[in-house]
PDB file of N, CA and C in Angstrom:
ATOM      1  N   UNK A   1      53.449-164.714-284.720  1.00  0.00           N
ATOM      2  CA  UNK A   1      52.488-163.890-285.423  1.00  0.00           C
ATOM      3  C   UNK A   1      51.608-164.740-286.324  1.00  0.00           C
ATOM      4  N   UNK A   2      52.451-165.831-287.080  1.00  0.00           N
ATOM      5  CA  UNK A   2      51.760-166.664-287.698  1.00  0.00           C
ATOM      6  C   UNK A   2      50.341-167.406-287.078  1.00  0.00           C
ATOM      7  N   UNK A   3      50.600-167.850-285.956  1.00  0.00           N
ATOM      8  CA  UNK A   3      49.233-168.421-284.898  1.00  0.00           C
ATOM      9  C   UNK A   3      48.307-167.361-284.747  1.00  0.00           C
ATOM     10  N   UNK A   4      48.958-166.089-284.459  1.00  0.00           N
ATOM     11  CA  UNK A   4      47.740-165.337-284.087  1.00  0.00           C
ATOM     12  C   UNK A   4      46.741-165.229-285.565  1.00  0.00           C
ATOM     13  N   UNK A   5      47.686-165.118-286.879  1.00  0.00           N
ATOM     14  CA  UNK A   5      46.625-165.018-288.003  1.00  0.00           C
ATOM     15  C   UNK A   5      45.998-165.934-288.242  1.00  0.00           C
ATOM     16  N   UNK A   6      46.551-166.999-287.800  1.00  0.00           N
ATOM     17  CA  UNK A   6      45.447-168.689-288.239  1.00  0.00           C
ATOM     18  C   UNK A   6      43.960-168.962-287.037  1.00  0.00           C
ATOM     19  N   UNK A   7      44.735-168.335-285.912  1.00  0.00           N
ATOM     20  CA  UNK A   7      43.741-168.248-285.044  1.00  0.00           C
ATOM     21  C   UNK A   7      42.516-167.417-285.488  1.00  0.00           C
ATOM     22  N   UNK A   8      42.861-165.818-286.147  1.00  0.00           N
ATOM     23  CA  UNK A   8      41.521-164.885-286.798  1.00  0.00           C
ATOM     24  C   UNK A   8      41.202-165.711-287.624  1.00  0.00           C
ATOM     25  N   UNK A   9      41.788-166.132-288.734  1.00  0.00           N
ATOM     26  CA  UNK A   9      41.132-166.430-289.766  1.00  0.00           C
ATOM     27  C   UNK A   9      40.474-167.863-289.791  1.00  0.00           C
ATOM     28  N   UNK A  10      40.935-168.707-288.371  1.00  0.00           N
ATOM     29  CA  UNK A  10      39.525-169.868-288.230  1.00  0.00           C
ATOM     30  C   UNK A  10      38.355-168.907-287.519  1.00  0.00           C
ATOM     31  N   UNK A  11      38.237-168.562-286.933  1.00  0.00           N
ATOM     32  CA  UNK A  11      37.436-167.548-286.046  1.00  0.00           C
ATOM     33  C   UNK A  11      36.117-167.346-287.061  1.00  0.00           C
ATOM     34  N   UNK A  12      37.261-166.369-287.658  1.00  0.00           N
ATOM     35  CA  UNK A  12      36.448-165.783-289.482  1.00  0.00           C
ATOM     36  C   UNK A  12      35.607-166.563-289.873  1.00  0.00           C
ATOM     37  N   UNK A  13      36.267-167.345-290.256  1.00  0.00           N
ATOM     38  CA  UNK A  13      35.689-168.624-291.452  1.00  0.00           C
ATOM     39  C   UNK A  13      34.246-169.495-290.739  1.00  0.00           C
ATOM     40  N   UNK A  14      34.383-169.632-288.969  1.00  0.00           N
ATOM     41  CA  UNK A  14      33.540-170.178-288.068  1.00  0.00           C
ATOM     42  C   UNK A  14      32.669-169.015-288.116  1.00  0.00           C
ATOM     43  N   UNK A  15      32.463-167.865-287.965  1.00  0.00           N
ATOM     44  CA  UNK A  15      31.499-166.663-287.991  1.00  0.00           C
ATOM     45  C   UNK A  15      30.714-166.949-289.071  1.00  0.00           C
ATOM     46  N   UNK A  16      31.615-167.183-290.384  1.00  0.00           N
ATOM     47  CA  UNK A  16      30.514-167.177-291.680  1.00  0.00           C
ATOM     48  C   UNK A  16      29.890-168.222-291.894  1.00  0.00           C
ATOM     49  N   UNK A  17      30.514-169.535-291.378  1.00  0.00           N
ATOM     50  CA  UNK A  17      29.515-170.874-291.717  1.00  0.00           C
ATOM     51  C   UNK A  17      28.485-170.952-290.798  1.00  0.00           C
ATOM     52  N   UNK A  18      28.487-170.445-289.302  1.00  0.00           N
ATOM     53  CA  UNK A  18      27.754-170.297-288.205  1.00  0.00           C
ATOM     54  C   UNK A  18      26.307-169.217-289.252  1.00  0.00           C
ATOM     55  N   UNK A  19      26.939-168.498-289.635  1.00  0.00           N
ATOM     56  CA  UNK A  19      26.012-166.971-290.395  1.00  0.00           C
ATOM     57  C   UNK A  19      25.291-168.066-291.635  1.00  0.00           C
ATOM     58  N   UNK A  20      25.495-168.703-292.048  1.00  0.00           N
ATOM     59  CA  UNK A  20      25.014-169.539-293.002  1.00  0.00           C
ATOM     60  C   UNK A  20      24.692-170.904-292.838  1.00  0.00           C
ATOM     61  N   UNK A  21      24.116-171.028-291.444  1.00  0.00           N
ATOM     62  CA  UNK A  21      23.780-171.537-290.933  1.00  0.00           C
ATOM     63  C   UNK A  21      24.085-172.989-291.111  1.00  0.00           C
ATOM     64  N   UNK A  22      25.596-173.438-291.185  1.00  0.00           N
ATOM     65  CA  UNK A  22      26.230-174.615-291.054  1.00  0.00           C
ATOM     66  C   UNK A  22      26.681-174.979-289.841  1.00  0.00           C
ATOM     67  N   UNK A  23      26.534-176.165-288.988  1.00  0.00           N
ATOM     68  CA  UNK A  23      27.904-176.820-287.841  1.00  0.00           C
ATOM     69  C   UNK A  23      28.979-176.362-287.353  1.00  0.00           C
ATOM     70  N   UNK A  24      29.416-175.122-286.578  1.00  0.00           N
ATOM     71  CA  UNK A  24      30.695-175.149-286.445  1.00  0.00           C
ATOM     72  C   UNK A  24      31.642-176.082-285.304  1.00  0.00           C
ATOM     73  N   UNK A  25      33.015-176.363-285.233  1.00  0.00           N
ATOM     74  CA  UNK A  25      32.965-176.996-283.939  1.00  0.00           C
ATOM     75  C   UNK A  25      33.258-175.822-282.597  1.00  0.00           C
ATOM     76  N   UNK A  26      33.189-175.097-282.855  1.00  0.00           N
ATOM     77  CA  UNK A  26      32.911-173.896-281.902  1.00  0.00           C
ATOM     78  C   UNK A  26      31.517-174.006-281.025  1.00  0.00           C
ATOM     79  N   UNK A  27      31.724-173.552-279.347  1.00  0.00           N
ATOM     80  CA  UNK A  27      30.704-173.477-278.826  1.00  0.00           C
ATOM     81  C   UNK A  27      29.425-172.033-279.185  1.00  0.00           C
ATOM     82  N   UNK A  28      28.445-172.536-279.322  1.00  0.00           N
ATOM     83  CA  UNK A  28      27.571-170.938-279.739  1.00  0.00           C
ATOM     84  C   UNK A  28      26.314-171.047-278.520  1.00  0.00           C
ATOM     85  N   UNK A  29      25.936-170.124-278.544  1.00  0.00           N
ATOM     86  CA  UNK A  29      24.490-170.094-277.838  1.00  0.00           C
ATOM     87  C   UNK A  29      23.672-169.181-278.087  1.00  0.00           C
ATOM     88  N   UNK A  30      22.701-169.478-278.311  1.00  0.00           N
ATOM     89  CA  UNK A  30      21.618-168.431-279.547  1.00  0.00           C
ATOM     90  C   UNK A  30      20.260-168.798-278.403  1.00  0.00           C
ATOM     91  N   UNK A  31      19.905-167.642-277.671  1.00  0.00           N
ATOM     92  CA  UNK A  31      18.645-167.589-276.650  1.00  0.00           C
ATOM     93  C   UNK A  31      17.742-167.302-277.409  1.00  0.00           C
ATOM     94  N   UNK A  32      16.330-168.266-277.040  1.00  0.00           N
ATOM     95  CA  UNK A  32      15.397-168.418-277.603  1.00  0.00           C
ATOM     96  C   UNK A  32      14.666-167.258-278.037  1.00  0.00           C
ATOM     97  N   UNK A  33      13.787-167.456-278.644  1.00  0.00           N
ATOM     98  CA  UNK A  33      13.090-165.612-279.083  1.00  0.00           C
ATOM     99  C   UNK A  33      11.915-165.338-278.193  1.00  0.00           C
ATOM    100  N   UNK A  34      11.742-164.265-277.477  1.00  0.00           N
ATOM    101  CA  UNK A  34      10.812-163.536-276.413  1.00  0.00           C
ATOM    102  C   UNK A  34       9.429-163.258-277.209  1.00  0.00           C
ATOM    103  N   UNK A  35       8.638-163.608-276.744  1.00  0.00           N
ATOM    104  CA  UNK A  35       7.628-163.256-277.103  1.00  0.00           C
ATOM    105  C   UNK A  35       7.400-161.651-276.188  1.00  0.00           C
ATOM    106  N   UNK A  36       7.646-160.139-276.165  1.00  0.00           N
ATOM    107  CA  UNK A  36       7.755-158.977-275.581  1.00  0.00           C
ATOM    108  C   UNK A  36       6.502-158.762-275.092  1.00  0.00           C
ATOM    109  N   UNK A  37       5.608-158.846-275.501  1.00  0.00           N
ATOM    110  CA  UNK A  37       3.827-158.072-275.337  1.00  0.00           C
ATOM    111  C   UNK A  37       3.404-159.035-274.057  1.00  0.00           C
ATOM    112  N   UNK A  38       3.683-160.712-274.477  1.00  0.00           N
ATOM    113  CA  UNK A  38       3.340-161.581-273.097  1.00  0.00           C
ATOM    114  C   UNK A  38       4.381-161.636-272.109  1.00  0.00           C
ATOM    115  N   UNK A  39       5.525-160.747-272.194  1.00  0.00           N
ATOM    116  CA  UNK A  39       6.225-160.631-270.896  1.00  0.00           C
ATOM    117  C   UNK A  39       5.506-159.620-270.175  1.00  0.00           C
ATOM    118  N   UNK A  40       5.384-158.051-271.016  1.00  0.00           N
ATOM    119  CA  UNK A  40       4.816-157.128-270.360  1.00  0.00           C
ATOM    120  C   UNK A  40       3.339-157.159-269.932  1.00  0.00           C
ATOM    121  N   UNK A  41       2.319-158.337-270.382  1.00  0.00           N
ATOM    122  CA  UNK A  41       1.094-158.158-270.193  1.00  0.00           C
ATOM    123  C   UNK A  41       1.095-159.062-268.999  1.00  0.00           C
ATOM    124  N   UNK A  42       1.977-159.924-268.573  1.00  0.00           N
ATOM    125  CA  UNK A  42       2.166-161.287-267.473  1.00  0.00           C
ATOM    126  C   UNK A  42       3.305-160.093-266.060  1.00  0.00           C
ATOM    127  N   UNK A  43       3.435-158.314-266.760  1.00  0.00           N
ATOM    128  CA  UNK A  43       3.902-157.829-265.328  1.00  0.00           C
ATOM    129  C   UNK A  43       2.277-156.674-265.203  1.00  0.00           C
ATOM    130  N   UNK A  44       1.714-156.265-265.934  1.00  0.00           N
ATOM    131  CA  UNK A  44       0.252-155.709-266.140  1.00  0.00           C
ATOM    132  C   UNK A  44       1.065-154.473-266.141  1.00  0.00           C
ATOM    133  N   UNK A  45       1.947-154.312-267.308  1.00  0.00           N
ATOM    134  CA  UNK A  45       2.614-152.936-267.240  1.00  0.00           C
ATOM    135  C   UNK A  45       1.864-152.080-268.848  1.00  0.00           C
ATOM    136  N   UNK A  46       1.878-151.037-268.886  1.00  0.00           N
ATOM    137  CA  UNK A  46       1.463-150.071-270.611  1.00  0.00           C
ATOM    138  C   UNK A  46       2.575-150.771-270.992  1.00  0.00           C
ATOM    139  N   UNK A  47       2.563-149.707-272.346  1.00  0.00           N
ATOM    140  CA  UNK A  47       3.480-149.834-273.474  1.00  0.00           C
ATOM    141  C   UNK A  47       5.016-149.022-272.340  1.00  0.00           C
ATOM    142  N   UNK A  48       4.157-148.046-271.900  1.00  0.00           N
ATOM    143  CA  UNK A  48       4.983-146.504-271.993  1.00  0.00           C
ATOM    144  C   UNK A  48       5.778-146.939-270.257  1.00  0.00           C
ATOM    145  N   UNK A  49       5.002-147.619-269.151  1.00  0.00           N
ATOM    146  CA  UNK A  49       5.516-148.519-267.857  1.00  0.00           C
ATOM    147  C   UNK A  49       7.025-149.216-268.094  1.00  0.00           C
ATOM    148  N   UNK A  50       6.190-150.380-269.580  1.00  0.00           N
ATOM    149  CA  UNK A  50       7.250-151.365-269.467  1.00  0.00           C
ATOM    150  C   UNK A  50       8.602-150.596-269.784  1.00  0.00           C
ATOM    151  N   UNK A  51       8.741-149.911-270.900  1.00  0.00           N
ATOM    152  CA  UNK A  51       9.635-149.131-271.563  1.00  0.00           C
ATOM    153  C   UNK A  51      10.166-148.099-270.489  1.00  0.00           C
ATOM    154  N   UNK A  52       9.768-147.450-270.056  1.00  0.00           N
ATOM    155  CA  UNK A  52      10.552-146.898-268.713  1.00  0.00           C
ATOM    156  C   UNK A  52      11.077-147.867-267.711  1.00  0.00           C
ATOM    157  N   UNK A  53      10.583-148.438-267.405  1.00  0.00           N
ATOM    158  CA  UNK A  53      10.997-149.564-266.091  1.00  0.00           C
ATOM    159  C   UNK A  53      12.336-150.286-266.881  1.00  0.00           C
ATOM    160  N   UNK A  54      12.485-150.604-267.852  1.00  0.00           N
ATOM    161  CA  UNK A  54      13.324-151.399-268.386  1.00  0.00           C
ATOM    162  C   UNK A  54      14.477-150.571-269.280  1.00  0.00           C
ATOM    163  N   UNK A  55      14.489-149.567-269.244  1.00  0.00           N
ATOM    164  CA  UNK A  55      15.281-148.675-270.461  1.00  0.00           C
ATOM    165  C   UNK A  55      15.330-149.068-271.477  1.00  0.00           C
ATOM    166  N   UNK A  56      13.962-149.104-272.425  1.00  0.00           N
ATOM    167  CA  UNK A  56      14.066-149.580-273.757  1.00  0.00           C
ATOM    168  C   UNK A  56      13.056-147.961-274.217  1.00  0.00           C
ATOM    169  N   UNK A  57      13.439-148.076-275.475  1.00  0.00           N
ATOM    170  CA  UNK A  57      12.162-146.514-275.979  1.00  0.00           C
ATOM    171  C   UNK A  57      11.181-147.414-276.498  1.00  0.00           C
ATOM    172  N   UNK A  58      10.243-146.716-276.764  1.00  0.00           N
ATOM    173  CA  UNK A  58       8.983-147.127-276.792  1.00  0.00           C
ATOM    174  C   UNK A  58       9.212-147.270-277.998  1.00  0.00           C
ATOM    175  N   UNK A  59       9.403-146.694-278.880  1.00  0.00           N
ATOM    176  CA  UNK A  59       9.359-146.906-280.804  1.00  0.00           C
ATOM    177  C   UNK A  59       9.736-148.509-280.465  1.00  0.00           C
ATOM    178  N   UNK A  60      11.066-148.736-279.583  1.00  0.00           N
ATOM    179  CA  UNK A  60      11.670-150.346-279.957  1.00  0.00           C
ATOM    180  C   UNK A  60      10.791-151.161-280.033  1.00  0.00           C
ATOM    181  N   UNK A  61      10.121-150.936-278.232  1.00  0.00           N
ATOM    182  CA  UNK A  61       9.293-151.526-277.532  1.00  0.00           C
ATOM    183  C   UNK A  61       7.969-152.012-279.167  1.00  0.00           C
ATOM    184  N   UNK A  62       7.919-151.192-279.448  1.00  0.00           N
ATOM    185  CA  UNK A  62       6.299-151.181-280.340  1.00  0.00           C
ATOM    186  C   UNK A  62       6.478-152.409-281.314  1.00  0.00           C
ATOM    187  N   UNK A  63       7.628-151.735-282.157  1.00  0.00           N
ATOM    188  CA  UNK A  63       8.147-152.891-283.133  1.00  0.00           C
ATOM    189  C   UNK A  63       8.625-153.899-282.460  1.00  0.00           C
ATOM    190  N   UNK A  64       9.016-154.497-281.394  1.00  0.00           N
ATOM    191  CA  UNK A  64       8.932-155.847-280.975  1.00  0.00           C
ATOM    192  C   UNK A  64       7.645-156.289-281.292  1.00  0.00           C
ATOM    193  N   UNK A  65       7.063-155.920-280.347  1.00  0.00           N
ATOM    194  CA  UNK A  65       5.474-156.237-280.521  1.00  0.00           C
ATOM    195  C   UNK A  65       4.608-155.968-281.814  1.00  0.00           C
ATOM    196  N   UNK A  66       4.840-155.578-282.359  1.00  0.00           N
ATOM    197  CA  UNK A  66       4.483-155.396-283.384  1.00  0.00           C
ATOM    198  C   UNK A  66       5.050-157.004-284.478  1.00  0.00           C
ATOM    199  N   UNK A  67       6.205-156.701-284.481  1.00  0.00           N
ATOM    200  CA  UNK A  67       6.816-157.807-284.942  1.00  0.00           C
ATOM    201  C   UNK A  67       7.592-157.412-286.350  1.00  0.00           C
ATOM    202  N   UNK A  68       7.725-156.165-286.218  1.00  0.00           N
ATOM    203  CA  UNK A  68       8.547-155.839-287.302  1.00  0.00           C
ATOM    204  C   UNK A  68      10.120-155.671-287.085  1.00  0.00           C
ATOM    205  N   UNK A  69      10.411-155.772-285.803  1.00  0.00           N
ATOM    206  CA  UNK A  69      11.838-156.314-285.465  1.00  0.00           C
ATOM    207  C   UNK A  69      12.110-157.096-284.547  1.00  0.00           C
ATOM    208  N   UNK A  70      12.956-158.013-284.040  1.00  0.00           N
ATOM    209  CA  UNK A  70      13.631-158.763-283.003  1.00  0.00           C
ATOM    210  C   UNK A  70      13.871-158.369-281.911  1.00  0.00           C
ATOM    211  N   UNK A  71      14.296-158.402-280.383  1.00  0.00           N
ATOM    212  CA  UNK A  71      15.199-158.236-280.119  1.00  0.00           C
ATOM    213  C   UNK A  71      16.503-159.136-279.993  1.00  0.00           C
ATOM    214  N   UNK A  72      17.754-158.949-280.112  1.00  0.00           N
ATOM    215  CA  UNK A  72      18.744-159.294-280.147  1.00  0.00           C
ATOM    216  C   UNK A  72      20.067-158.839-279.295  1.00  0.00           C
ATOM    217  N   UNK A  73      20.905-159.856-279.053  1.00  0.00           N
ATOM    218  CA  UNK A  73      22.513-159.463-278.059  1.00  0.00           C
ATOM    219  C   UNK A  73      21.458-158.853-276.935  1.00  0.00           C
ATOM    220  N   UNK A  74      22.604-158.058-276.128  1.00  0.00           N
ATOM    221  CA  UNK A  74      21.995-157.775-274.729  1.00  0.00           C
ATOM    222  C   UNK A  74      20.423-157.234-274.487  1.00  0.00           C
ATOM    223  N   UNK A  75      19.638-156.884-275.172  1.00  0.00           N
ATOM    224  CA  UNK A  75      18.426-156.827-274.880  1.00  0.00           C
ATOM    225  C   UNK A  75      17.548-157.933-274.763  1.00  0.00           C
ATOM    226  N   UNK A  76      18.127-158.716-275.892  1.00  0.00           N
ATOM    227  CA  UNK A  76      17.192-160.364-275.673  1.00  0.00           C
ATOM    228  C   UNK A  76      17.834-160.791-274.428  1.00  0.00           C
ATOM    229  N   UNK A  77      19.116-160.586-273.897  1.00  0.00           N
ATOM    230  CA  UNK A  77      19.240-161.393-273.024  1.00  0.00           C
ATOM    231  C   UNK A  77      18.465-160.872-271.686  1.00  0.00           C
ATOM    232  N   UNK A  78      18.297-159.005-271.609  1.00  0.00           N
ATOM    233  CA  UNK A  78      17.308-158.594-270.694  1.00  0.00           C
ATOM    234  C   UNK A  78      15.975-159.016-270.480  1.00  0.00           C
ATOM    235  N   UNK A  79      15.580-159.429-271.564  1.00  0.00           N
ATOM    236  CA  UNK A  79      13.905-159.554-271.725  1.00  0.00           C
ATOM    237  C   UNK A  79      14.215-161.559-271.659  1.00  0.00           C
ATOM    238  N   UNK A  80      14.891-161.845-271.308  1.00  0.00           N
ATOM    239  CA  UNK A  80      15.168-163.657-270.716  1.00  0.00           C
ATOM    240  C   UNK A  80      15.116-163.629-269.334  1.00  0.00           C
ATOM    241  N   UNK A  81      15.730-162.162-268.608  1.00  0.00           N
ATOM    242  CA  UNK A  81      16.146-162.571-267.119  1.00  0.00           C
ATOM    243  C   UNK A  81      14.721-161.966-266.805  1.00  0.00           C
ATOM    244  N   UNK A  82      14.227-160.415-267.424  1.00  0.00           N
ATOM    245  CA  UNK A  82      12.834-160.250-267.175  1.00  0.00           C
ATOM    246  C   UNK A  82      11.962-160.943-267.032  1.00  0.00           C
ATOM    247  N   UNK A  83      11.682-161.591-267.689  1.00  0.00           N
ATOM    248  CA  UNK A  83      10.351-162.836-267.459  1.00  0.00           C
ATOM    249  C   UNK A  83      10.469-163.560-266.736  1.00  0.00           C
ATOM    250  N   UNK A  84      12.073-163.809-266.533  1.00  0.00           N
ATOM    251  CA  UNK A  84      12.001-165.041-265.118  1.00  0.00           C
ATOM    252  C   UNK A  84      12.100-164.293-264.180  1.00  0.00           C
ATOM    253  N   UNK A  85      12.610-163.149-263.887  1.00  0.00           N
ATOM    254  CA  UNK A  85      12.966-162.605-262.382  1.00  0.00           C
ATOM    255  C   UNK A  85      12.529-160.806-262.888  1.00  0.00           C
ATOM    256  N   UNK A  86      11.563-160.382-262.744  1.00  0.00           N
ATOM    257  CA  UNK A  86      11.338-159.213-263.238  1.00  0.00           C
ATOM    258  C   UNK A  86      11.874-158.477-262.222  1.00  0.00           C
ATOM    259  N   UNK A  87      11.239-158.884-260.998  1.00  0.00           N
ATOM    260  CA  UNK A  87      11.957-157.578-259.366  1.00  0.00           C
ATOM    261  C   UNK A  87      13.182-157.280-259.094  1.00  0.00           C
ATOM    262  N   UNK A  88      13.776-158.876-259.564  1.00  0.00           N
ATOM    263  CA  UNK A  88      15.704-158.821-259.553  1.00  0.00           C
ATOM    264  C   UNK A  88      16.085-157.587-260.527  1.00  0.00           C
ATOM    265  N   UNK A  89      15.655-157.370-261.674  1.00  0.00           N
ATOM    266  CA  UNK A  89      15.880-156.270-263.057  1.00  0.00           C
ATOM    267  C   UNK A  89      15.324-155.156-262.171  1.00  0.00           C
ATOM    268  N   UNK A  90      14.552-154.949-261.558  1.00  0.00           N
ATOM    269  CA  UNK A  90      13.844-153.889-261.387  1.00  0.00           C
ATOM    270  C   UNK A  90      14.697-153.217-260.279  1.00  0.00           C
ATOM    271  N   UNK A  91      15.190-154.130-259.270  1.00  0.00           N
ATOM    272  CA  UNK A  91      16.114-153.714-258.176  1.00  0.00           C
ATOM    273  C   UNK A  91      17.357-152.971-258.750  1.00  0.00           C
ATOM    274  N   UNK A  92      17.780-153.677-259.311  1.00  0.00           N
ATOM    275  CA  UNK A  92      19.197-153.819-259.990  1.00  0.00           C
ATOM    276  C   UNK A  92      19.174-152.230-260.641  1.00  0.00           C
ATOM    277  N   UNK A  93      18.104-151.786-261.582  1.00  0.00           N
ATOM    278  CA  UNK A  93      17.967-150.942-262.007  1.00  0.00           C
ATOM    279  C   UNK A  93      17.739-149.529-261.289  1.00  0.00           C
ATOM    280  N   UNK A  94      17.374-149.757-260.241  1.00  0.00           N
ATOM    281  CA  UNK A  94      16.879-148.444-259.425  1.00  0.00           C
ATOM    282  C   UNK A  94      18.075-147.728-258.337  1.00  0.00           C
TER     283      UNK A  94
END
């Protein structure tokens, strides 16, 4: 039981120095940030296209583009495979 708590609590401790943006020796991978408006303007889709085709709502959609929020976790990783392979997403989806 003892290992399993030393095991959380390096875990822990690697979450918060990672969050405070220190070295951990843990592997991480942090995907680059999407520019949203030049993915959807490079498929010649609307606001209201891209956001249906992709299952995102449009409010999200806006504030990406807009730039008053991110996307992040599995949506950034959608809008990574989108730009490289939009038809593969599009198949997959239908």
């Amino acid at each position: 039981m003892a290992s399993a708590y030393e095991s959380i609590a390096q875990g822990l401790q690697e979450a918060i120095e990672l969050n405070q943006g220190h070295k951990v020796a843990a592997k991480t991978y942090r995907p680059e940030p999407v520019n949203v408006a030049e993915i959807r303007h490079k498929l010649g889709l609307t606001q209201m296209e891209f956001a249906s085709k992709f299952c995102i709502s449009v409010s999200t959609l806006r504030h990406w583009e807009r730039g008053d929020r991110t996307p992040h976790g599995p949506a950034l990783a959608l809008l990574h495979v989108v730009s490289k392979e939009p038809q593969a997403v599009l198949r997959a989806l239908s």
